[in-house]
PDB file of N, CA and C in Angstrom:
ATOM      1  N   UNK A   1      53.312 -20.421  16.810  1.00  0.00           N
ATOM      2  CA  UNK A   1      53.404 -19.225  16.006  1.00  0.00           C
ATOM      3  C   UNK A   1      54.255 -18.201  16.770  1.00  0.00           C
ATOM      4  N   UNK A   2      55.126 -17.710  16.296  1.00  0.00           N
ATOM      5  CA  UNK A   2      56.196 -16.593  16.903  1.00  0.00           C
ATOM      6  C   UNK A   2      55.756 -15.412  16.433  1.00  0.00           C
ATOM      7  N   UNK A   3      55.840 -14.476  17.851  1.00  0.00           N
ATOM      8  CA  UNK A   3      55.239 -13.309  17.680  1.00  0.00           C
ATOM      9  C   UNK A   3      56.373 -12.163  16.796  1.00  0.00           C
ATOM     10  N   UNK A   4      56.411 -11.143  15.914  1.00  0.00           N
ATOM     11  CA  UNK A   4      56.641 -10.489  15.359  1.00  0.00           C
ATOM     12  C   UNK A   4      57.142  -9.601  16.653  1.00  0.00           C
ATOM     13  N   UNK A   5      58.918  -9.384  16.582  1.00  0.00           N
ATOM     14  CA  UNK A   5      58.928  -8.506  17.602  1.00  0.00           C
ATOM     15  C   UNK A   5      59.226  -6.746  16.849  1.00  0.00           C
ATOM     16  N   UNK A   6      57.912  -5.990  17.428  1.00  0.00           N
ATOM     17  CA  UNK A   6      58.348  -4.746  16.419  1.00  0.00           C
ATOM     18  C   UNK A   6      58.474  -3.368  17.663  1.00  0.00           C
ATOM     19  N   UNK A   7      58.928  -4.063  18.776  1.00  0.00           N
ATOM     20  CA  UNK A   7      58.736  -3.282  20.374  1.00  0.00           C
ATOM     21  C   UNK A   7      59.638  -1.693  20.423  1.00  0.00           C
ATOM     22  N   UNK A   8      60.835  -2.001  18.812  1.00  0.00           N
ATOM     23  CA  UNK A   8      61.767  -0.786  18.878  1.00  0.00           C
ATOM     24  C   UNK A   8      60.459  -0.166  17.994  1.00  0.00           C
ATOM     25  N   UNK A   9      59.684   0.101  16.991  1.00  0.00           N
ATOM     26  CA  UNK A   9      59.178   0.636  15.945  1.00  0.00           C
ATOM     27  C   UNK A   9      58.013   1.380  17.146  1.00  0.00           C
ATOM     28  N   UNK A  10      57.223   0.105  17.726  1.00  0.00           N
ATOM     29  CA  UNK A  10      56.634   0.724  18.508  1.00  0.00           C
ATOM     30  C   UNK A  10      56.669   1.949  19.836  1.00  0.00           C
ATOM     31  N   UNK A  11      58.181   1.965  20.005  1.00  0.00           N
ATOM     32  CA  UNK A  11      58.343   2.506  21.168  1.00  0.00           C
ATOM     33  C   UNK A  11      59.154   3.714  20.688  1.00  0.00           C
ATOM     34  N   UNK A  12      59.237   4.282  18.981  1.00  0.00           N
ATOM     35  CA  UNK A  12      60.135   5.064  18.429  1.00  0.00           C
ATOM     36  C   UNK A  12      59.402   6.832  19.043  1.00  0.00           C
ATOM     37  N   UNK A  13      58.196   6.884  19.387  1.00  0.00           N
ATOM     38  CA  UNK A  13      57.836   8.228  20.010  1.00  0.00           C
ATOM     39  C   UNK A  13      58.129   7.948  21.404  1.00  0.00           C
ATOM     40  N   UNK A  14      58.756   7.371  22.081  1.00  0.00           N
ATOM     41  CA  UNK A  14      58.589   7.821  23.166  1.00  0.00           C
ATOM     42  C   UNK A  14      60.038   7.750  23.639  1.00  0.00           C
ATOM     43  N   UNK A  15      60.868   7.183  22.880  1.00  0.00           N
ATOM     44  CA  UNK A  15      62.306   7.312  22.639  1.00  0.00           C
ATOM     45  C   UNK A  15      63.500   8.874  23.464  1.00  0.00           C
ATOM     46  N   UNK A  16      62.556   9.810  23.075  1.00  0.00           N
ATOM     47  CA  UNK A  16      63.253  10.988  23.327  1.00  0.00           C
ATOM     48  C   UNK A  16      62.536  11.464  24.923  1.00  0.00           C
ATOM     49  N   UNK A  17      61.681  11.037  25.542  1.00  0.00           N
ATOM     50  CA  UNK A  17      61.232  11.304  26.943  1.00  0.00           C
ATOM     51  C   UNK A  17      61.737  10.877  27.837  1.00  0.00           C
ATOM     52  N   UNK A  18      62.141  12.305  28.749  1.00  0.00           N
ATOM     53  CA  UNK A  18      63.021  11.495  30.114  1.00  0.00           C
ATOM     54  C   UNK A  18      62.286  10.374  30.835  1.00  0.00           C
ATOM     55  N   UNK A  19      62.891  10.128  31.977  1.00  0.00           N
ATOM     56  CA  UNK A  19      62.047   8.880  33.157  1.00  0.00           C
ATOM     57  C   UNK A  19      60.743   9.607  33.540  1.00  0.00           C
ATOM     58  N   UNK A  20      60.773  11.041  33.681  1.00  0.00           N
ATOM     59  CA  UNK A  20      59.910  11.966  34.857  1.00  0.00           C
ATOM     60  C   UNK A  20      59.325  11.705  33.208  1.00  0.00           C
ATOM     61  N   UNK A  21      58.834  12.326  32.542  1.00  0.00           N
ATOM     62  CA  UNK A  21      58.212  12.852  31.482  1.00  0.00           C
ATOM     63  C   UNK A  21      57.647  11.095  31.182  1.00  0.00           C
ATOM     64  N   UNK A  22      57.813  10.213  30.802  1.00  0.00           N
ATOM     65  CA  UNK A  22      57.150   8.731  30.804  1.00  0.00           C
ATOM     66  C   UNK A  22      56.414   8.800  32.320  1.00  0.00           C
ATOM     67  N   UNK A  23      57.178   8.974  33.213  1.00  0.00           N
ATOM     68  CA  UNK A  23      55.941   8.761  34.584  1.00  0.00           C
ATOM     69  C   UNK A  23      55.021   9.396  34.450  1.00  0.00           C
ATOM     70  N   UNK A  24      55.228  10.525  34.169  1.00  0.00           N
ATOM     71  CA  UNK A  24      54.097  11.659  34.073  1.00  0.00           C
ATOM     72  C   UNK A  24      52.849  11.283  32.385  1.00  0.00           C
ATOM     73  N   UNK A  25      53.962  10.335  31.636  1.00  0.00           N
ATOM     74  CA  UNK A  25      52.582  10.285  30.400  1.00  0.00           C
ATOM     75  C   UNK A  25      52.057   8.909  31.155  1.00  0.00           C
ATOM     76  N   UNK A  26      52.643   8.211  31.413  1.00  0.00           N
ATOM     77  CA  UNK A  26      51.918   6.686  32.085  1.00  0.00           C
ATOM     78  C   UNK A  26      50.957   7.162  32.751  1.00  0.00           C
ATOM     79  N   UNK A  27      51.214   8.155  33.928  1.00  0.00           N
ATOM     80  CA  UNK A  27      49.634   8.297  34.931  1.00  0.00           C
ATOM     81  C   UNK A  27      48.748   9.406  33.901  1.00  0.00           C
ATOM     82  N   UNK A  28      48.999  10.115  33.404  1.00  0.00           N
ATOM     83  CA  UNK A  28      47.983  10.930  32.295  1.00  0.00           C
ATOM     84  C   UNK A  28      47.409   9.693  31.733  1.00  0.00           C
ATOM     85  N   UNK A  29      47.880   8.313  30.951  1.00  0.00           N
ATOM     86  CA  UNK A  29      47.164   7.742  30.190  1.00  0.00           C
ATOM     87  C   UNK A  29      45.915   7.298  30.972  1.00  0.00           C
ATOM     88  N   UNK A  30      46.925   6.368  32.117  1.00  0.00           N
ATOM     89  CA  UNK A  30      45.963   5.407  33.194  1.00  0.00           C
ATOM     90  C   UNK A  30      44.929   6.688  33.727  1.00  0.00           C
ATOM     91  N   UNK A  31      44.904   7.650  34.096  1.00  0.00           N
ATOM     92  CA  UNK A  31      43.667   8.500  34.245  1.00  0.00           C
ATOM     93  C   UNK A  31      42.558   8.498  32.968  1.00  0.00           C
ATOM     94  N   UNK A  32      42.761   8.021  32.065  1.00  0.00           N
ATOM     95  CA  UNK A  32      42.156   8.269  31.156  1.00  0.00           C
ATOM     96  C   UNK A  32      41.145   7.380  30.238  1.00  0.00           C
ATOM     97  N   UNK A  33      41.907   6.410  30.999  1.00  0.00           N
ATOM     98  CA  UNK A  33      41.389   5.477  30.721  1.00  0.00           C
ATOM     99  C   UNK A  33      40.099   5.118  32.303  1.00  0.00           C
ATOM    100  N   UNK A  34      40.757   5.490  33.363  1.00  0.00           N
ATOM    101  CA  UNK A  34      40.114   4.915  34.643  1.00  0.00           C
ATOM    102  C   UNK A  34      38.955   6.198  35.006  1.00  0.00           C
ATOM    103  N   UNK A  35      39.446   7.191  34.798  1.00  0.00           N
ATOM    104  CA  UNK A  35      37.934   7.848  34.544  1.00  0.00           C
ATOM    105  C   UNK A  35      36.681   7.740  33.853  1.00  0.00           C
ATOM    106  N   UNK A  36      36.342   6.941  32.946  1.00  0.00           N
ATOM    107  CA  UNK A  36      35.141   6.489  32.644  1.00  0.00           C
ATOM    108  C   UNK A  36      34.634   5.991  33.636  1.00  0.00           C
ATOM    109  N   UNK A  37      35.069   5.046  34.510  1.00  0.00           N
ATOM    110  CA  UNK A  37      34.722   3.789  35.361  1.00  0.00           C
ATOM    111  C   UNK A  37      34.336   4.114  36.362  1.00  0.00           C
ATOM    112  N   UNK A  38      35.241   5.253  36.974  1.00  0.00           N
ATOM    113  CA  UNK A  38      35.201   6.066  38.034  1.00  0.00           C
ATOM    114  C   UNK A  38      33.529   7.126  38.006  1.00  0.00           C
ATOM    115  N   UNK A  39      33.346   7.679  36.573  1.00  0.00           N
ATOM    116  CA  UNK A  39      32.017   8.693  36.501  1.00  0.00           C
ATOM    117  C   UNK A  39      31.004   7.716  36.335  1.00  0.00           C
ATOM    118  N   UNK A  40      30.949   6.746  35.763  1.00  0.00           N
ATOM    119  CA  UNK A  40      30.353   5.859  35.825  1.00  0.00           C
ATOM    120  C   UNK A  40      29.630   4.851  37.799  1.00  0.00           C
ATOM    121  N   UNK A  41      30.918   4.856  38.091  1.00  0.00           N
ATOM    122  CA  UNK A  41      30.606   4.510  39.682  1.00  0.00           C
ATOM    123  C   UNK A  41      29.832   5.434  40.187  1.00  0.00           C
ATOM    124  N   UNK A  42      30.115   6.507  40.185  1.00  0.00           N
ATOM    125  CA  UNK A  42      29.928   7.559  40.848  1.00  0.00           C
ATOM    126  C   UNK A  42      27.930   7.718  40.496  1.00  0.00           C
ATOM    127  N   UNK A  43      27.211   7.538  39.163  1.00  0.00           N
ATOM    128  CA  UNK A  43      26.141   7.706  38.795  1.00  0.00           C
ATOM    129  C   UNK A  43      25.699   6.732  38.854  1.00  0.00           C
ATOM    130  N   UNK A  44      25.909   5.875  39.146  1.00  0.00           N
ATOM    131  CA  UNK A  44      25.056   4.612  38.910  1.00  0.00           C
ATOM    132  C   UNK A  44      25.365   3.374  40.154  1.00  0.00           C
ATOM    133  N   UNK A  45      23.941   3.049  40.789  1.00  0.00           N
ATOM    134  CA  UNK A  45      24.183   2.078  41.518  1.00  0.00           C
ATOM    135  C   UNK A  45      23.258   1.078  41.434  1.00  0.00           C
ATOM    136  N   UNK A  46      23.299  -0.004  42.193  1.00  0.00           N
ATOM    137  CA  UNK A  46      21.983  -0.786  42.454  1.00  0.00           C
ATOM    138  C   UNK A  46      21.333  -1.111  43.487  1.00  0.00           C
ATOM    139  N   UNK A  47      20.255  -2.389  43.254  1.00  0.00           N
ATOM    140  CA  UNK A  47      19.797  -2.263  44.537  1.00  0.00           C
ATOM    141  C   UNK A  47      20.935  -3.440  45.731  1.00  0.00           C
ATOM    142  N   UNK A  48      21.031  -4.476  44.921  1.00  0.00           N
ATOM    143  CA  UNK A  48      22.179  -5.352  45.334  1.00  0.00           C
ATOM    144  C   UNK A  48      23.461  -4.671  45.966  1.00  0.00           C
ATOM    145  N   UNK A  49      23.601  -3.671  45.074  1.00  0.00           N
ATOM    146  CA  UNK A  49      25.253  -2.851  45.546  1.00  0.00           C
ATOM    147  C   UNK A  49      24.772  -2.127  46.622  1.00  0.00           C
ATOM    148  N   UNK A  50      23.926  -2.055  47.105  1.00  0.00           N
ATOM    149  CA  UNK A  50      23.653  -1.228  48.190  1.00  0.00           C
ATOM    150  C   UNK A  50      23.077  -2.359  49.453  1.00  0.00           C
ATOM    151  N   UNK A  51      22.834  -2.953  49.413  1.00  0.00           N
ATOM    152  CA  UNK A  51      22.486  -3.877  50.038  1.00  0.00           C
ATOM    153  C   UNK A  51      23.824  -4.631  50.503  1.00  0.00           C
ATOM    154  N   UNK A  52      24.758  -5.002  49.235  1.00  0.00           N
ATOM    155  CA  UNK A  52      26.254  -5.277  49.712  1.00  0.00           C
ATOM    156  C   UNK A  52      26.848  -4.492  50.708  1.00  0.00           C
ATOM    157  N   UNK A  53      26.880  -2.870  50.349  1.00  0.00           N
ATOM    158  CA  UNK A  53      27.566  -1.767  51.490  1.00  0.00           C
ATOM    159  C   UNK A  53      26.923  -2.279  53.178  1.00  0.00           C
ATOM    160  N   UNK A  54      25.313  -2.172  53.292  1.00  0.00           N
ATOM    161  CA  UNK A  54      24.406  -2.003  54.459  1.00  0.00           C
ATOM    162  C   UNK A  54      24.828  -3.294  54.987  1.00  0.00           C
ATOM    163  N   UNK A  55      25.596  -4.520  54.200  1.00  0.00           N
ATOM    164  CA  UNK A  55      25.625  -5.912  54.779  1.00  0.00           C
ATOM    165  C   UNK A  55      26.913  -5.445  55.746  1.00  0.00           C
ATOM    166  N   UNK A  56      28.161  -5.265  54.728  1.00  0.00           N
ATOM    167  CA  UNK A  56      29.812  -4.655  55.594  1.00  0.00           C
ATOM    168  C   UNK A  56      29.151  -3.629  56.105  1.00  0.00           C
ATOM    169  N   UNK A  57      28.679  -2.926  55.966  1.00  0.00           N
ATOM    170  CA  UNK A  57      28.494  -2.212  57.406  1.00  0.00           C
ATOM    171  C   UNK A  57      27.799  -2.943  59.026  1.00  0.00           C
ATOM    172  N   UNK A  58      27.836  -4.007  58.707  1.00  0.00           N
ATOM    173  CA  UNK A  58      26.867  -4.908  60.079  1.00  0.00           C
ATOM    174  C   UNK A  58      25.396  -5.347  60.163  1.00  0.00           C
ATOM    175  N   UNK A  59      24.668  -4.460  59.117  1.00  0.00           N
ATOM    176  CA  UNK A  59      23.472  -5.129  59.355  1.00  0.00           C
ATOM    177  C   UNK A  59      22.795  -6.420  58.474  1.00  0.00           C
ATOM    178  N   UNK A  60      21.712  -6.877  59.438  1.00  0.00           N
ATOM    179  CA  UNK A  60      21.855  -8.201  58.665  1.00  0.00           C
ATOM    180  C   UNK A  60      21.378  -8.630  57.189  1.00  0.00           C
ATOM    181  N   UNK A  61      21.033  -9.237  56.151  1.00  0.00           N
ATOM    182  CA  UNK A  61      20.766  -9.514  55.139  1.00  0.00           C
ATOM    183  C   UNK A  61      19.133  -8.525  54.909  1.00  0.00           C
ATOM    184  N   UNK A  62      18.116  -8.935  55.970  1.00  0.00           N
ATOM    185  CA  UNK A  62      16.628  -8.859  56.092  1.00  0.00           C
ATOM    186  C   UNK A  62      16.856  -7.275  56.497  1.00  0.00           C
ATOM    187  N   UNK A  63      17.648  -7.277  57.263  1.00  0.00           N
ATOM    188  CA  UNK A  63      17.223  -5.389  57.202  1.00  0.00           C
ATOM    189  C   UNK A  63      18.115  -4.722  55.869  1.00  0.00           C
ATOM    190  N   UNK A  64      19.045  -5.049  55.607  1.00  0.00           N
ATOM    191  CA  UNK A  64      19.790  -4.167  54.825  1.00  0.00           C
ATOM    192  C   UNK A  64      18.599  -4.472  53.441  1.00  0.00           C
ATOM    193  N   UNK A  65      18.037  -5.602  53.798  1.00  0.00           N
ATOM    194  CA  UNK A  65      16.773  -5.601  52.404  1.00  0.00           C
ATOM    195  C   UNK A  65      15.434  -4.585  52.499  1.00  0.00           C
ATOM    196  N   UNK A  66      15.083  -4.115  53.942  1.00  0.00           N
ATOM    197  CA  UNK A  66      14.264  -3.552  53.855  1.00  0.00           C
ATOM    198  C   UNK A  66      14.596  -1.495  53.651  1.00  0.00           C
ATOM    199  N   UNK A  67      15.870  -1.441  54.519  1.00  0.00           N
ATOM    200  CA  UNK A  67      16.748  -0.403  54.186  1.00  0.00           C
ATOM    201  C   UNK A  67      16.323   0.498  52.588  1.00  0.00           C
ATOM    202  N   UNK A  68      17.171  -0.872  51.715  1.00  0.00           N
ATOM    203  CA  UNK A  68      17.005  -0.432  50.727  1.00  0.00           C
ATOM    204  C   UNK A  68      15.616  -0.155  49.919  1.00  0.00           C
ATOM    205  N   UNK A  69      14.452  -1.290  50.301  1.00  0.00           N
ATOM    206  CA  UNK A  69      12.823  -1.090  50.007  1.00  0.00           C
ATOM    207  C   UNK A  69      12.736   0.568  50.314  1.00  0.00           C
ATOM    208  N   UNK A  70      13.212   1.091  51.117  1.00  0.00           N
ATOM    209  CA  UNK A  70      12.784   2.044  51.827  1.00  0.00           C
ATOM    210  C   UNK A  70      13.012   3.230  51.108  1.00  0.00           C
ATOM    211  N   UNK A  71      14.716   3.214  50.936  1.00  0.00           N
ATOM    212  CA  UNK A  71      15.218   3.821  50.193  1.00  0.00           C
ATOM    213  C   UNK A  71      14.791   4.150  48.751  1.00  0.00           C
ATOM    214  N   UNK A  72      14.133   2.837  48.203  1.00  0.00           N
ATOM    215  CA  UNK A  72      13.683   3.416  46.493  1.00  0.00           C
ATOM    216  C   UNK A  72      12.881   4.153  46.507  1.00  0.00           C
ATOM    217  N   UNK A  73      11.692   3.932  47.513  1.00  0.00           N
ATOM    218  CA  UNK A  73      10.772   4.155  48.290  1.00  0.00           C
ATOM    219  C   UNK A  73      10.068   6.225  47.776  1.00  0.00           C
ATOM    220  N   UNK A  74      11.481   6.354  48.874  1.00  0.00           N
ATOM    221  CA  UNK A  74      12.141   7.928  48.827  1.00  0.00           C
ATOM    222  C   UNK A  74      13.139   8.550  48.145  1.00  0.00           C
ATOM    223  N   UNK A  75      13.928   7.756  47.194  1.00  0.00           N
ATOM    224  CA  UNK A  75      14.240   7.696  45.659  1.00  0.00           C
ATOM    225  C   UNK A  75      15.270   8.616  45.711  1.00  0.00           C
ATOM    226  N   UNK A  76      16.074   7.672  46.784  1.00  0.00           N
ATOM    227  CA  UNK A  76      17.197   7.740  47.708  1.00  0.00           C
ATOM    228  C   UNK A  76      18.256   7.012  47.654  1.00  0.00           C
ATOM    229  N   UNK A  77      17.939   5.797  46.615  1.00  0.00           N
ATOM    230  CA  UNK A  77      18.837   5.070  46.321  1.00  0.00           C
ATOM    231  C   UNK A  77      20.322   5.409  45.867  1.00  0.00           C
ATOM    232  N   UNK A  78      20.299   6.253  44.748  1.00  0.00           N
ATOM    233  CA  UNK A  78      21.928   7.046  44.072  1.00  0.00           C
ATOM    234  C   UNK A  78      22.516   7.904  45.193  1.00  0.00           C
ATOM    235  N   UNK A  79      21.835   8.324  46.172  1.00  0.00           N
ATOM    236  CA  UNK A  79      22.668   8.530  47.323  1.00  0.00           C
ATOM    237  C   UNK A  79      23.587   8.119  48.345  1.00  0.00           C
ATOM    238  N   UNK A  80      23.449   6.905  48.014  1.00  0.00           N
ATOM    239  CA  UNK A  80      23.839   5.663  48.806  1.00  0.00           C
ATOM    240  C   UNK A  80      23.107   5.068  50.675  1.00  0.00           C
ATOM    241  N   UNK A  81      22.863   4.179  50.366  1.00  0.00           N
ATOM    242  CA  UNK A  81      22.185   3.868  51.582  1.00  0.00           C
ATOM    243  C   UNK A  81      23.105   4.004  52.773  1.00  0.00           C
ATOM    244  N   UNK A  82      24.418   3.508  52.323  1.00  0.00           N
ATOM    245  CA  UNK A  82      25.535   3.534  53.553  1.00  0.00           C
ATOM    246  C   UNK A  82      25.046   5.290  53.679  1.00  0.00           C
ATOM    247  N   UNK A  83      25.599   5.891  53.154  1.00  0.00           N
ATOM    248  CA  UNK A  83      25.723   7.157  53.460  1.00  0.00           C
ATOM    249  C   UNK A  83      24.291   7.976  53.929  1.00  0.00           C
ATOM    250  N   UNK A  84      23.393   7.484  53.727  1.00  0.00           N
ATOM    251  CA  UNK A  84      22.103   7.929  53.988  1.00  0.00           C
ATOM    252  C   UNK A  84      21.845   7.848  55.184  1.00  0.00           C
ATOM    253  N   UNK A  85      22.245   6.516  55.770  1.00  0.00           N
ATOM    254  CA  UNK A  85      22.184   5.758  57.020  1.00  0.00           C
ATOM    255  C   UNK A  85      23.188   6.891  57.892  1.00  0.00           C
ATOM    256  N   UNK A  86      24.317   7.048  57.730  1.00  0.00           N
ATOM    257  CA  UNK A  86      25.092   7.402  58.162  1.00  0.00           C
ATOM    258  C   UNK A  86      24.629   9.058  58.930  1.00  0.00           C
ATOM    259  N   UNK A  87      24.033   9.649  57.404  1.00  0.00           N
ATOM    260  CA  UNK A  87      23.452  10.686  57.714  1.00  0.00           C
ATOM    261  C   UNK A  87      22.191  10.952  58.665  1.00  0.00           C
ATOM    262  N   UNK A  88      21.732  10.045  58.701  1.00  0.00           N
ATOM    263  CA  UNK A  88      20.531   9.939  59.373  1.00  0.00           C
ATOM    264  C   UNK A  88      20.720   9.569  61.194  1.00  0.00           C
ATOM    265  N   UNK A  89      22.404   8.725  61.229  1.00  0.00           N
ATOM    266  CA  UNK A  89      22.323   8.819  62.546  1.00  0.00           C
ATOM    267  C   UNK A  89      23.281   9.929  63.113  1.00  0.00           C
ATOM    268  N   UNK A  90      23.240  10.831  62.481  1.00  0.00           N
ATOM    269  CA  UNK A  90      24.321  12.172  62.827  1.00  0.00           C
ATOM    270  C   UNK A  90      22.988  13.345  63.359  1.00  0.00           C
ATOM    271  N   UNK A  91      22.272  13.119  62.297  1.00  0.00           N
ATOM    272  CA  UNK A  91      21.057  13.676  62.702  1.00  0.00           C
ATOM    273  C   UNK A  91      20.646  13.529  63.966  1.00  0.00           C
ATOM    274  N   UNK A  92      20.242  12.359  64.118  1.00  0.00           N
ATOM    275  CA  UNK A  92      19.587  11.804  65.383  1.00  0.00           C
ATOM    276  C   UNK A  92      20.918  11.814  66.442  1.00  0.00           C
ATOM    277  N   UNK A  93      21.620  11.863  66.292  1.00  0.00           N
ATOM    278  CA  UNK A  93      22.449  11.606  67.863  1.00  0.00           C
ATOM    279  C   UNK A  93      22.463  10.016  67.829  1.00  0.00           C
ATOM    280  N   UNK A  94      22.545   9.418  66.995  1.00  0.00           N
ATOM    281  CA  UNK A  94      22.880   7.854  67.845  1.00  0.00           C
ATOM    282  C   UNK A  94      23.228   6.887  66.957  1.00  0.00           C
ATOM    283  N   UNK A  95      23.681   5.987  67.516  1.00  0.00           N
ATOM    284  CA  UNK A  95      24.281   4.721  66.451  1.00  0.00           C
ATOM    285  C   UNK A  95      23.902   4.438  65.005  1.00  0.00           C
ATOM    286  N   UNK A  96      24.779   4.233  64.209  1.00  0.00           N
ATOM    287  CA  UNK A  96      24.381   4.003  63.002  1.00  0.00           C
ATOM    288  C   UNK A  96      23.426   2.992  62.895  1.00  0.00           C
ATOM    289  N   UNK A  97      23.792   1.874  63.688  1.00  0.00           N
ATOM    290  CA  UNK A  97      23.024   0.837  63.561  1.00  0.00           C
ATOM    291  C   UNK A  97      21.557   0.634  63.914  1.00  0.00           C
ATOM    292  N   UNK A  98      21.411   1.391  64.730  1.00  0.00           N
ATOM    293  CA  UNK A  98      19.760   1.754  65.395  1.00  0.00           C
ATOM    294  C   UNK A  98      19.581   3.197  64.003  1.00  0.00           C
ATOM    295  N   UNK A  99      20.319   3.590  63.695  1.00  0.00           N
ATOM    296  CA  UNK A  99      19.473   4.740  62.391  1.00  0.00           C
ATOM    297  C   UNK A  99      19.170   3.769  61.456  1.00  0.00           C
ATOM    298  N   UNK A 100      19.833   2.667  61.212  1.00  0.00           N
ATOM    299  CA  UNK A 100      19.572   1.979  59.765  1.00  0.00           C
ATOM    300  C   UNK A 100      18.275   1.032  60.065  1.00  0.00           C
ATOM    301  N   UNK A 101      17.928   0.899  61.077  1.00  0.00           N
ATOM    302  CA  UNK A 101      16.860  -0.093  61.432  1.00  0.00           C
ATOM    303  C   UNK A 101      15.585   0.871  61.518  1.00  0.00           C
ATOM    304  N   UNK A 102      15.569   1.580  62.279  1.00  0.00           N
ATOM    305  CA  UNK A 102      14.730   2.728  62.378  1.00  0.00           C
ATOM    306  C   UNK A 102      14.381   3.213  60.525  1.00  0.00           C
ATOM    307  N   UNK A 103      15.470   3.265  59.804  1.00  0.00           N
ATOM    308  CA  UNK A 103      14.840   3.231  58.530  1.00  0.00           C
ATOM    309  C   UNK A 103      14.418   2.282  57.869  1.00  0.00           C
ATOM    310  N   UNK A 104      14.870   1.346  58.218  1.00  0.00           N
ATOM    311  CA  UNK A 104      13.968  -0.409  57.733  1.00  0.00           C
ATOM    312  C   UNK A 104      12.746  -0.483  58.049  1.00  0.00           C
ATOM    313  N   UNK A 105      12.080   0.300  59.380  1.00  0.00           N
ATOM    314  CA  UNK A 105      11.094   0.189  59.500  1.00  0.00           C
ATOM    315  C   UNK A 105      10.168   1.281  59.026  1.00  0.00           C
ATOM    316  N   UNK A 106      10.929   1.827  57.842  1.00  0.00           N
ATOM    317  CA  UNK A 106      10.047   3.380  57.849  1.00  0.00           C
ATOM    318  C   UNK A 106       9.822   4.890  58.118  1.00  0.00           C
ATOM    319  N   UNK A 107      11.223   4.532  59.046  1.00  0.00           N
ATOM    320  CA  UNK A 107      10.616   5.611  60.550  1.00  0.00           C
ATOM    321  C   UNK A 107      11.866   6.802  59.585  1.00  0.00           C
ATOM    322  N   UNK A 108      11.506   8.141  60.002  1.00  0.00           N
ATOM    323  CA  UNK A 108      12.585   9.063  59.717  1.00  0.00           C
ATOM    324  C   UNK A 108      12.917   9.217  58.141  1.00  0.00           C
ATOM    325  N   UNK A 109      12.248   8.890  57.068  1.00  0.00           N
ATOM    326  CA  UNK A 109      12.708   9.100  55.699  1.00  0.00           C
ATOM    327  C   UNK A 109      12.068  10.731  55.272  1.00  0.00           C
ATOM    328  N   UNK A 110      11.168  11.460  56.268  1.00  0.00           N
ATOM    329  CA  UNK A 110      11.291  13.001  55.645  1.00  0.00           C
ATOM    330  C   UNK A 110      11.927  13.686  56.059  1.00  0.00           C
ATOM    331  N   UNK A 111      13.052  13.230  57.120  1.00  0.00           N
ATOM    332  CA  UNK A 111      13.825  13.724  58.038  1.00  0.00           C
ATOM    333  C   UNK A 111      14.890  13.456  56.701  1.00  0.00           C
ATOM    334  N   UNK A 112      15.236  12.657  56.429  1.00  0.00           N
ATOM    335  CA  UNK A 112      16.384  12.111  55.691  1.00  0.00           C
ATOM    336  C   UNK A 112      16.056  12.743  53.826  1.00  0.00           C
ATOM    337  N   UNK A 113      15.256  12.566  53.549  1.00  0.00           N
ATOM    338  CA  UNK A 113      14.599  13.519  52.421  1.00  0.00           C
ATOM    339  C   UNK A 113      15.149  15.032  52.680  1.00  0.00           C
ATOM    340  N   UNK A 114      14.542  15.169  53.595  1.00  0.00           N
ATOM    341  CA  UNK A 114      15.240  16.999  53.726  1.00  0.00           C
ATOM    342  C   UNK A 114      16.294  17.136  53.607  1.00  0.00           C
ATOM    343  N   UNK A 115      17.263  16.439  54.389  1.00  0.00           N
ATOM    344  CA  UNK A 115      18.932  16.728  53.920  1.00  0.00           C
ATOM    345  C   UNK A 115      19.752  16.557  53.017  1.00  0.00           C
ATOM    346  N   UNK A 116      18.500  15.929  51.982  1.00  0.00           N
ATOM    347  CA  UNK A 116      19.234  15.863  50.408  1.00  0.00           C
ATOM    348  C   UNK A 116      18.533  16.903  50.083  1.00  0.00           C
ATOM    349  N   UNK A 117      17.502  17.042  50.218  1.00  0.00           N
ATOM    350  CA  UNK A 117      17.120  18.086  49.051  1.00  0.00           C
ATOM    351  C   UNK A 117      18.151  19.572  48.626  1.00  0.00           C
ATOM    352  N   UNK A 118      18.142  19.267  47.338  1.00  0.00           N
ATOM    353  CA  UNK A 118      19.132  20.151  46.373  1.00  0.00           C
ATOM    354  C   UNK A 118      20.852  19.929  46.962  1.00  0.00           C
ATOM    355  N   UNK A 119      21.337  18.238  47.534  1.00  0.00           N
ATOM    356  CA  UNK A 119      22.311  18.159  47.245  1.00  0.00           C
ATOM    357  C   UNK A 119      22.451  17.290  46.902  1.00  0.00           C
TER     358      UNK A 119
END
């Protein structure tokens, strides 16, 4: 089956726009489309997707599982655990990796509670 070529009919509005003025509607469209996806990322996570981050960040499967237990826990999750973690060893003075374990086991989540609260 041969496709119907109608590419001049279709392309009759955009005919009169310089190069700059098409660059400039191409990235207006593609924003427009890629912002849903983007506000969407931004609100919504899981427990898996967070568990994925805590894995690339180095820790192992069993803690980045308890991490996150921890995290729903204190309902901390949409914050992101990477970043929670992160925050938590800025706090403390010391390795990320000893903050993220230290929260696997429990330890430090009203410490880490406080520095969200109301952000």
């Amino acid at each position: 089956m041969k496709r119907e070529d109608d590419f001049e009919i279709r392309r009759k509005h955009l005919e009169s726009l310089s190069d700059e003025e098409l660059y400039e509607r191409f990235w207006k469209l593609t924003e427009e489309i890629v912002n849903p996806m983007v506000d969407l990322a931004y609100g919504n996570t899981s427990s898996s997707i967070e568990r994925s981050v805590l894995l690339r960040m180095g820790f192992s499967s069993i803690e980045s599982q308890a991490i996150v237990q921890e995290g729903l826990k204190a309902g901390l999750l949409g914050k992101g655990m990477g970043n929670v973690v992160l925050k938590y060893a800025k706090l403390k003075s010391v390795p990320y990796l000893e903050a993220g374990r230290e929260l696997g086991e429990g330890k430090g989540w009203n410490e880490v509670t406080n520095l969200f609260v109301g952000g």
